[in-house]
C-alpha atoms as a PDB file:
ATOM      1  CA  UNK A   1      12.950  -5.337 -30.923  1.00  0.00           C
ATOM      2  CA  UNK A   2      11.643  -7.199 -27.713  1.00  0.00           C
ATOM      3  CA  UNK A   3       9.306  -5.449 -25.129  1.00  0.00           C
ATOM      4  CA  UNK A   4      12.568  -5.551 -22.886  1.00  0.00           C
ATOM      5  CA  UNK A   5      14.945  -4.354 -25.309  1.00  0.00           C
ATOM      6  CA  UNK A   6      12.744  -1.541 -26.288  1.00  0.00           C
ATOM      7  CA  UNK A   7      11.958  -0.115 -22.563  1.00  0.00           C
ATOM      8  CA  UNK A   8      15.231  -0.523 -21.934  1.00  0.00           C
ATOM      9  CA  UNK A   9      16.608   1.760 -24.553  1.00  0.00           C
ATOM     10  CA  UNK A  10      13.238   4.387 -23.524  1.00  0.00           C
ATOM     11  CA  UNK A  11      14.262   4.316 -20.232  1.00  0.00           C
ATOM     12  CA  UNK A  12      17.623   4.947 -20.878  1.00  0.00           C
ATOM     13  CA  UNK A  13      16.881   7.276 -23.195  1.00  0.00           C
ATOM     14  CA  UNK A  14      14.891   9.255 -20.717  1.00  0.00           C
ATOM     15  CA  UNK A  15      18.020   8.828 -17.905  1.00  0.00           C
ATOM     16  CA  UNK A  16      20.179  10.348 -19.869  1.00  0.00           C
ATOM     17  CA  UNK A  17      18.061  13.698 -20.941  1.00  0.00           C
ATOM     18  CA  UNK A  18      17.286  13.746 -17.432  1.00  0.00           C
ATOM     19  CA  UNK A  19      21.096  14.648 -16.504  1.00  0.00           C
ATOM     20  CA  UNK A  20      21.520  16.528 -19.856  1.00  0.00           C
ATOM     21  CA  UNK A  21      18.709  19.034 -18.595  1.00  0.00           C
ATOM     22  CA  UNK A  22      20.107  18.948 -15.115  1.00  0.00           C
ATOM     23  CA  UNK A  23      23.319  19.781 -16.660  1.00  0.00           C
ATOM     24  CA  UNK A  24      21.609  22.504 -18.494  1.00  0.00           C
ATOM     25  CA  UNK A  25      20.144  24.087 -15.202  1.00  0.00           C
ATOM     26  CA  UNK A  26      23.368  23.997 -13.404  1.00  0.00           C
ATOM     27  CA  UNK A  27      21.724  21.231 -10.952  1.00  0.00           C
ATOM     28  CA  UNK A  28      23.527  17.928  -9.818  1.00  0.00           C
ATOM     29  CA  UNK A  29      21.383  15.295 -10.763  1.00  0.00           C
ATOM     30  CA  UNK A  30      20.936  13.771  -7.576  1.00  0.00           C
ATOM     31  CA  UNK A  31      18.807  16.768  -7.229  1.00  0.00           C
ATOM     32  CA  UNK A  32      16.302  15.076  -9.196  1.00  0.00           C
ATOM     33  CA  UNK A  33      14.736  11.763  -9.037  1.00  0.00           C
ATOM     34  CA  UNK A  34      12.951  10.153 -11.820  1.00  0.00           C
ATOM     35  CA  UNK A  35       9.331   8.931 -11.448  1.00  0.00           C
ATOM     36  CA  UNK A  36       8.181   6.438 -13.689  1.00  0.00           C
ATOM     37  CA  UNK A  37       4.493   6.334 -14.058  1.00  0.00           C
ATOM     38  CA  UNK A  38       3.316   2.815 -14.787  1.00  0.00           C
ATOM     39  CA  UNK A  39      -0.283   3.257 -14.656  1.00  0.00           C
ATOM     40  CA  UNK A  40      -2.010   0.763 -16.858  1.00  0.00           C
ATOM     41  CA  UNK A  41       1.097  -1.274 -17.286  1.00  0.00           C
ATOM     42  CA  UNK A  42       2.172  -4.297 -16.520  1.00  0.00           C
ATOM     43  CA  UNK A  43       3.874  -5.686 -12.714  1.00  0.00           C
ATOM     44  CA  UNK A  44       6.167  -7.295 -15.159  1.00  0.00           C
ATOM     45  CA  UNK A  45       7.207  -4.039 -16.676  1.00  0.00           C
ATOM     46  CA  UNK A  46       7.848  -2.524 -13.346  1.00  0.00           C
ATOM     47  CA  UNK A  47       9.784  -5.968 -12.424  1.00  0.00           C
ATOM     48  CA  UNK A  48      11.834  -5.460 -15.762  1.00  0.00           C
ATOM     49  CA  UNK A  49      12.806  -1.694 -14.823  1.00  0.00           C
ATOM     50  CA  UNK A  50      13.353  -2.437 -10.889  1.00  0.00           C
ATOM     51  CA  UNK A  51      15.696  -4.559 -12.238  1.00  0.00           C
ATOM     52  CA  UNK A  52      17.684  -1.528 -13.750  1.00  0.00           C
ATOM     53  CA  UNK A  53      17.236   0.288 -11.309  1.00  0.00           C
ATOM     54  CA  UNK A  54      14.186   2.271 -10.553  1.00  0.00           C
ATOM     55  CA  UNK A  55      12.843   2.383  -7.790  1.00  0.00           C
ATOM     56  CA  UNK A  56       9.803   4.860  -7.912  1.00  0.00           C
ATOM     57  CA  UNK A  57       7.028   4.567  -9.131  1.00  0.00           C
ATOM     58  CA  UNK A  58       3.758   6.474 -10.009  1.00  0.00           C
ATOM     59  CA  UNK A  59       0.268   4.998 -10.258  1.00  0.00           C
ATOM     60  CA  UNK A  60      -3.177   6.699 -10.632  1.00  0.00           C
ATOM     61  CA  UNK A  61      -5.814   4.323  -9.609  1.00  0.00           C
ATOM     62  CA  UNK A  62      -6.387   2.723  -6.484  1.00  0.00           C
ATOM     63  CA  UNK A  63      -7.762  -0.999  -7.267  1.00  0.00           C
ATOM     64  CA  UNK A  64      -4.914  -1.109  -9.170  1.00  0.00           C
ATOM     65  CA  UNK A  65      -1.790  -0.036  -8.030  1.00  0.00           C
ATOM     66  CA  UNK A  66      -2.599  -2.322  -4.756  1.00  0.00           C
ATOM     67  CA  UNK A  67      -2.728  -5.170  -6.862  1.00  0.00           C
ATOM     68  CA  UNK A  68       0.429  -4.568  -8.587  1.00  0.00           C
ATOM     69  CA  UNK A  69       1.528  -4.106  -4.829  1.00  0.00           C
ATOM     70  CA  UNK A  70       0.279  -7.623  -3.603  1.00  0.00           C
ATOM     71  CA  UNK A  71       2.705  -8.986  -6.604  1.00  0.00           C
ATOM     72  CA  UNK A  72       5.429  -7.264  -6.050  1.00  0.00           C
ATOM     73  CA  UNK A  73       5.855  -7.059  -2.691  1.00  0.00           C
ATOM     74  CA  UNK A  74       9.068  -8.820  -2.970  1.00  0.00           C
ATOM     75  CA  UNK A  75      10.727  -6.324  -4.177  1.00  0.00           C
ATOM     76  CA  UNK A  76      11.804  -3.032  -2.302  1.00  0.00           C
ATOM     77  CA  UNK A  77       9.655  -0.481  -4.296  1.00  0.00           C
ATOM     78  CA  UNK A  78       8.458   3.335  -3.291  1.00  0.00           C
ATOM     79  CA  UNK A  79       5.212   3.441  -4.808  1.00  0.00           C
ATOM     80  CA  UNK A  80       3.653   7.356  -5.293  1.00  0.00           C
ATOM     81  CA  UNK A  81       0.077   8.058  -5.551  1.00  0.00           C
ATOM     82  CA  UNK A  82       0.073  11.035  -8.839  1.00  0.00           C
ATOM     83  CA  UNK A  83      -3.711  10.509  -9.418  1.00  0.00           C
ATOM     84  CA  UNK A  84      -7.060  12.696  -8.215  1.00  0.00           C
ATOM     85  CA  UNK A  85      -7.917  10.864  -4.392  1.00  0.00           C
ATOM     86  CA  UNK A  86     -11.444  10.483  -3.595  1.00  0.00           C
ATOM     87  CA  UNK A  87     -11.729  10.990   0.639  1.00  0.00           C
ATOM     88  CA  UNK A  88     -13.176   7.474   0.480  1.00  0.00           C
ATOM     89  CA  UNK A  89      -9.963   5.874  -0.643  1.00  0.00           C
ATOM     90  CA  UNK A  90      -8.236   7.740   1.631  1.00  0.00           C
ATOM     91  CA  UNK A  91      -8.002   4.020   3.890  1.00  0.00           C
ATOM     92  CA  UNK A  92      -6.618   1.929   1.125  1.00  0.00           C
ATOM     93  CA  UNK A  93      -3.954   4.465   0.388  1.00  0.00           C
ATOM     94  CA  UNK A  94      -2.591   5.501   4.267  1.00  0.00           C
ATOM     95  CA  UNK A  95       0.347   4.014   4.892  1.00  0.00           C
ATOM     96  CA  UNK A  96       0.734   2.350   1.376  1.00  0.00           C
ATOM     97  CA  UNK A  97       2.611   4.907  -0.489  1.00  0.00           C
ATOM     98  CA  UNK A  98       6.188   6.507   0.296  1.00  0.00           C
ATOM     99  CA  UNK A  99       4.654   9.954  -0.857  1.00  0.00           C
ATOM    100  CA  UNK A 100       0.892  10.788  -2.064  1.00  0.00           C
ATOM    101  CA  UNK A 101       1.046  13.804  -4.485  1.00  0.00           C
ATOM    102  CA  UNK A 102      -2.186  15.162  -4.446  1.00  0.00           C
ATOM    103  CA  UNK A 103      -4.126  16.031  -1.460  1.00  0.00           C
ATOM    104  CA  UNK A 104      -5.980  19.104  -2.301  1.00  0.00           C
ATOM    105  CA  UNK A 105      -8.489  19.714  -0.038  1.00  0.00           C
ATOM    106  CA  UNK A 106      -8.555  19.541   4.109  1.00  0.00           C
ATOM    107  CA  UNK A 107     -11.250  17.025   4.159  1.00  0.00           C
ATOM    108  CA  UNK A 108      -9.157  14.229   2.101  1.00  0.00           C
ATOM    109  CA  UNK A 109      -5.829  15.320   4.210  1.00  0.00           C
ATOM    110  CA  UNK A 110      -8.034  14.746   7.936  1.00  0.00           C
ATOM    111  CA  UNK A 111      -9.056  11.196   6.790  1.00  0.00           C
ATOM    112  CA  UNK A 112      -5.727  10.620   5.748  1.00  0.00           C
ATOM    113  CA  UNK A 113      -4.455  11.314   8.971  1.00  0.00           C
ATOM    114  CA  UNK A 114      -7.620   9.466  10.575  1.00  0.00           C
ATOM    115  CA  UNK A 115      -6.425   6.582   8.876  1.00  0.00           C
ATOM    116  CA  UNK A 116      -2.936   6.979   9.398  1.00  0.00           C
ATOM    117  CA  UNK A 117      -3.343   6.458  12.596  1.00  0.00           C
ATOM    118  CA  UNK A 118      -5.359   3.965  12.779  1.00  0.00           C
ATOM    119  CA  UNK A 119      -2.531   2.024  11.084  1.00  0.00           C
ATOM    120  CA  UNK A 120       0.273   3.783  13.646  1.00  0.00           C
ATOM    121  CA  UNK A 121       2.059   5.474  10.358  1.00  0.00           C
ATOM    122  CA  UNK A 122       3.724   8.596   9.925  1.00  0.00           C
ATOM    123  CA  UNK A 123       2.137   9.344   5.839  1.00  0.00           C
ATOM    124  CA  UNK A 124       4.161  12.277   3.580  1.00  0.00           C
ATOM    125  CA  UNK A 125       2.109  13.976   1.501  1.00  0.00           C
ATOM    126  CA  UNK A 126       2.281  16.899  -1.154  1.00  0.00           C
ATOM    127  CA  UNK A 127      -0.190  19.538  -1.924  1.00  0.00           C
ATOM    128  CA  UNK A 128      -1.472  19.277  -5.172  1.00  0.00           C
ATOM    129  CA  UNK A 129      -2.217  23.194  -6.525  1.00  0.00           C
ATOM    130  CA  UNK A 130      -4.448  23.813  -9.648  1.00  0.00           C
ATOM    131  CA  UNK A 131      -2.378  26.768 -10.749  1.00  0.00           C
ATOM    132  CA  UNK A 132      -3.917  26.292 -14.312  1.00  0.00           C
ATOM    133  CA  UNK A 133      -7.364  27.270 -12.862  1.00  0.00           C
ATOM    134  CA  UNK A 134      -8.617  24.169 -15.097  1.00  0.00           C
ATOM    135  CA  UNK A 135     -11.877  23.121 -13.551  1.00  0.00           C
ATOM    136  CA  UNK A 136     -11.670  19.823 -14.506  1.00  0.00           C
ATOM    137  CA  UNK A 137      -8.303  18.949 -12.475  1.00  0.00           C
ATOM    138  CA  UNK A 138      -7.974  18.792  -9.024  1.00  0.00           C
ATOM    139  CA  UNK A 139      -5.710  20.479  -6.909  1.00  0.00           C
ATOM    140  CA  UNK A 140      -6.348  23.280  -5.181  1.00  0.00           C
ATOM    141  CA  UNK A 141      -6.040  26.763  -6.563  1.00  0.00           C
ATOM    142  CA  UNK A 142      -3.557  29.496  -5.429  1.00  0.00           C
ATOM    143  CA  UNK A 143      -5.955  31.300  -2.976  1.00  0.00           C
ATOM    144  CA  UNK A 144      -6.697  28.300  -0.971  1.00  0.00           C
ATOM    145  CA  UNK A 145      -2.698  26.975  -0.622  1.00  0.00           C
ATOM    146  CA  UNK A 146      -2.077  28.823   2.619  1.00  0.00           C
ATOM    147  CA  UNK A 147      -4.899  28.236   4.510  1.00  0.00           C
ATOM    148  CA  UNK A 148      -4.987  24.380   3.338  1.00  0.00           C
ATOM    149  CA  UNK A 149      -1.165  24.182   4.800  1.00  0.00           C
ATOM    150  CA  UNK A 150      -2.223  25.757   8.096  1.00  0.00           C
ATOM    151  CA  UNK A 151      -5.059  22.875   8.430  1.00  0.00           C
ATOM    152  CA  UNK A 152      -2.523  20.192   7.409  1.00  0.00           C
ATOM    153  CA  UNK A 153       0.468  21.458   9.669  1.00  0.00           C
ATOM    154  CA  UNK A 154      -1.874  20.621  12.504  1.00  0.00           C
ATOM    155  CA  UNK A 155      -2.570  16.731  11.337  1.00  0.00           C
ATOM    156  CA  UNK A 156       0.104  14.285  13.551  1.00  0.00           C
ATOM    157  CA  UNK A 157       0.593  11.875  10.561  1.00  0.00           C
ATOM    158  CA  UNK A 158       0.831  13.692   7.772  1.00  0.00           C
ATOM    159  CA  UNK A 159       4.345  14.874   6.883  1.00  0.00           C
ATOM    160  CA  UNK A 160       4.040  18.069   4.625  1.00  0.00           C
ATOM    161  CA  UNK A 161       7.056  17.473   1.571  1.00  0.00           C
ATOM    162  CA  UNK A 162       6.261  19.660  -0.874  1.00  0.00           C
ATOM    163  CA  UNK A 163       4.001  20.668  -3.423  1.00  0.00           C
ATOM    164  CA  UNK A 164       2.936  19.053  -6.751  1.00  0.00           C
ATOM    165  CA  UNK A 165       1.157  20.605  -9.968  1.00  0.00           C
ATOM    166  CA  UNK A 166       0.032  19.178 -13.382  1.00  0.00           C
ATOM    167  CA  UNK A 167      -0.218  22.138 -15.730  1.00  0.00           C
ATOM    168  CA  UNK A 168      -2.413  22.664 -18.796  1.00  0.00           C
ATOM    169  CA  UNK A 169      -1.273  20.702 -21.632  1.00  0.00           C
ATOM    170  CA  UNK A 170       1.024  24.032 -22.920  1.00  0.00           C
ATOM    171  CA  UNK A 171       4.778  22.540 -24.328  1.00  0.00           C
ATOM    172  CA  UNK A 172       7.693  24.212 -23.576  1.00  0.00           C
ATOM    173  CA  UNK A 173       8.202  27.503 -22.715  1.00  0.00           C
ATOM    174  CA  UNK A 174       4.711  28.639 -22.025  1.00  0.00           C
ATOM    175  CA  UNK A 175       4.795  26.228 -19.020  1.00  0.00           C
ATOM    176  CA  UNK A 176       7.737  27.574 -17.332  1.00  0.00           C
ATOM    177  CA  UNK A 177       5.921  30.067 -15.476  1.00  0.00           C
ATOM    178  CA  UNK A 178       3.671  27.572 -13.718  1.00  0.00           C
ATOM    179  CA  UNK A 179       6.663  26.096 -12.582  1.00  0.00           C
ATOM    180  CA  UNK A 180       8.151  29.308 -11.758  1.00  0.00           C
ATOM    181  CA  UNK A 181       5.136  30.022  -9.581  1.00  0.00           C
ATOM    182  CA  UNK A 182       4.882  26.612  -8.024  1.00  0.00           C
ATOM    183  CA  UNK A 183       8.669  27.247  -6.985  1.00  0.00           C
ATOM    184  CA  UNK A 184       7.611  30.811  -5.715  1.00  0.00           C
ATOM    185  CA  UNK A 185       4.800  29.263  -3.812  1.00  0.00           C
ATOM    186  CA  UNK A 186       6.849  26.333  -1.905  1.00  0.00           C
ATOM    187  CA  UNK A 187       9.365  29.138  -0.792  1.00  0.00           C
ATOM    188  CA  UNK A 188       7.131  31.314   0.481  1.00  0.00           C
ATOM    189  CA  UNK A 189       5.643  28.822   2.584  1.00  0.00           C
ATOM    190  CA  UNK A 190       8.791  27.005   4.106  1.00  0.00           C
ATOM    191  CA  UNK A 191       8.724  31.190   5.215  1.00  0.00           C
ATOM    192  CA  UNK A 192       5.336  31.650   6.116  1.00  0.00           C
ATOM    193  CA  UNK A 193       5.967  28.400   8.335  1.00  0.00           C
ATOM    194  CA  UNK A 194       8.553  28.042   9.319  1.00  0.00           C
ATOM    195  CA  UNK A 195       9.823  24.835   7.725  1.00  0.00           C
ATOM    196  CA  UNK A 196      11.573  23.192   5.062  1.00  0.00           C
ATOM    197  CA  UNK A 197       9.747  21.925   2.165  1.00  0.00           C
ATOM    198  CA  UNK A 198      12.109  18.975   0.157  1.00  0.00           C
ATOM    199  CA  UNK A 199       9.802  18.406  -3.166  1.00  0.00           C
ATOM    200  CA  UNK A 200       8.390  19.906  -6.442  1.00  0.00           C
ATOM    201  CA  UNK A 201       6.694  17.561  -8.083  1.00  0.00           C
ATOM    202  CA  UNK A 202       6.155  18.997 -11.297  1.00  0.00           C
ATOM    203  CA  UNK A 203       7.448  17.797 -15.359  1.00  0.00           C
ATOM    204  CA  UNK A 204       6.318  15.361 -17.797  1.00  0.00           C
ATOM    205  CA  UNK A 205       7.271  13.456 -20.587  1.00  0.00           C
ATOM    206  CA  UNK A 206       6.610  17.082 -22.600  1.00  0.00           C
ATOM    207  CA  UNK A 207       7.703  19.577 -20.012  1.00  0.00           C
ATOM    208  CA  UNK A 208      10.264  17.429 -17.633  1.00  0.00           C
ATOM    209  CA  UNK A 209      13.134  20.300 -18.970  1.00  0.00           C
ATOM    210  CA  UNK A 210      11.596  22.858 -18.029  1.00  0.00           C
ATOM    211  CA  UNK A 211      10.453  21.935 -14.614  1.00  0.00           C
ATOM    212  CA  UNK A 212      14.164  20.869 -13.771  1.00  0.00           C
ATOM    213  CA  UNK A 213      15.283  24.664 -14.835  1.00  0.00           C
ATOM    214  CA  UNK A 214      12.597  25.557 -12.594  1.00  0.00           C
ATOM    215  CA  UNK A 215      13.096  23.317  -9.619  1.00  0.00           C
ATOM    216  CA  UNK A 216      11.367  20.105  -9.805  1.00  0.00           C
ATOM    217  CA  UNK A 217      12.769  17.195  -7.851  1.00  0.00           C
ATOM    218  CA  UNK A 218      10.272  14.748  -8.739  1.00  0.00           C
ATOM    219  CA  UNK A 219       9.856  14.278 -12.501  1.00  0.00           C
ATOM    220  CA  UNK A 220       6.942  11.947 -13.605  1.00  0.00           C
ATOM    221  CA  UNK A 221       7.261  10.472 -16.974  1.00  0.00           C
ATOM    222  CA  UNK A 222       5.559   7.526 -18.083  1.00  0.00           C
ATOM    223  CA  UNK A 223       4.604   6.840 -22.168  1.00  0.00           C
ATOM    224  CA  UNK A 224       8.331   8.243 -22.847  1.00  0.00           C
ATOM    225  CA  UNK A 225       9.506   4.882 -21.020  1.00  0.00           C
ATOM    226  CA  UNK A 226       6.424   2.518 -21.497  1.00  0.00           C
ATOM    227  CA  UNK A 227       4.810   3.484 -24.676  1.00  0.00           C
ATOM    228  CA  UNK A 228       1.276   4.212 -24.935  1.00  0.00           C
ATOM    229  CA  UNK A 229      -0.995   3.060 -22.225  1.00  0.00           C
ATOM    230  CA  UNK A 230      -2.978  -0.400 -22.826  1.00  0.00           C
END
């Protein structure tokens, strides 16, 4: 099987238990978009699956996700930043991305803004929340949430969408909970607030179901379509 026949049947694949799970929850699958994270894979891979149809895409590290930007700028792509953001990077990033996942910490989310308007652009973000308490993932953790939205509500070019976790690697059912909570969390803000909070971005290629029963709008799932990373 060619490299194009075979992500072509994965990412079918995954389409399709997408609206099975959807189904499942008693959610219309236009509920829930599909975000295929092509970190250390090829522009020609994300060429091959714009081509069927995706449109959104996930990517980690700086250097190169604005690379694969630069060569495929001919092509009408939303491009999401999933990975940990140093505050330095914060000005190669602004303004680059339809939605950044993971600002977790009111230092990163002022330069953003700083930045943002610099280049005269309106940036959406997410919160990313450690829920997990795992010290080595960012995010931040439950305690911090509110007081981190009240610092970012007051930041022009930041537009507040939702919130985002990535959970201990538990499968299945032991996850649920997390999502449960992050679901919890997003409505007691859009409360707290005032406001109306559009994303979860929450689910793998191991836990995608169970987010969707709990919520999640924005599924990222990349070796289930790609393969192994390179």
């Amino acid at each position: 099987m060619s490299r194009a026949e075979q992500l072509k049947e994965n990412y079918e694949q995954v389409l399709e238990e997408l609206k099975e799970a959807c189904v499942q929850a008693r959610r219309n699958p236009e509920e829930v978009k599909l975000v295929a994270v092509s970190k250390k894979h090829s522009s020609k891979d994300i060429e091959f699956l714009a081509q069927l149809g995706q449109k959104d895409f996930g990517e980690n590290y700086v250097q190169e996700v604005l690379a694969k930007q630069e060569e495929l700028k001919n092509l009408s792509l939303n491009w999401h930043f999933i990975g940990a953001l140093q505050t330095n990077k914060a000005k190669y990033v602004a303004g680059k991305f339809s939605l950044i996942h993971s600002v977790d910490r009111v230092k990163l989310a002022r330069e953003l803004d700083k930045q943002a308007k610099k280049k005269g652009v309106i940036q959406e973000i997410l919160i990313q929340v450690n829920l997990g308490k795992e010290e080595q993932k960012a995010g931040v953790e439950e305690e911090g949430l509110f007081s981190l939205v009240e610092e970012v509500l007051k930041l022009k070019q930041l537009k507040l969408k939702g919130l985002m976790t990535l959970p201990p690697c538990w499968c299945g059912e032991k996850v649920r909970p997390l999502f449960a909570r992050l679901r919890e969390l997003k409505e007691a803000i859009e409360k707290r607030f005032a406001l109306s909070l559009p994303h979860l971005s929450m689910g793998m290629t191991q836990d995608f179901k169970e987010a969707i029963s709990e919520g999640a709008t924005l599924v990222r799932i990349g070796t289930r379509i790609f393969g192994p990373r390179i």
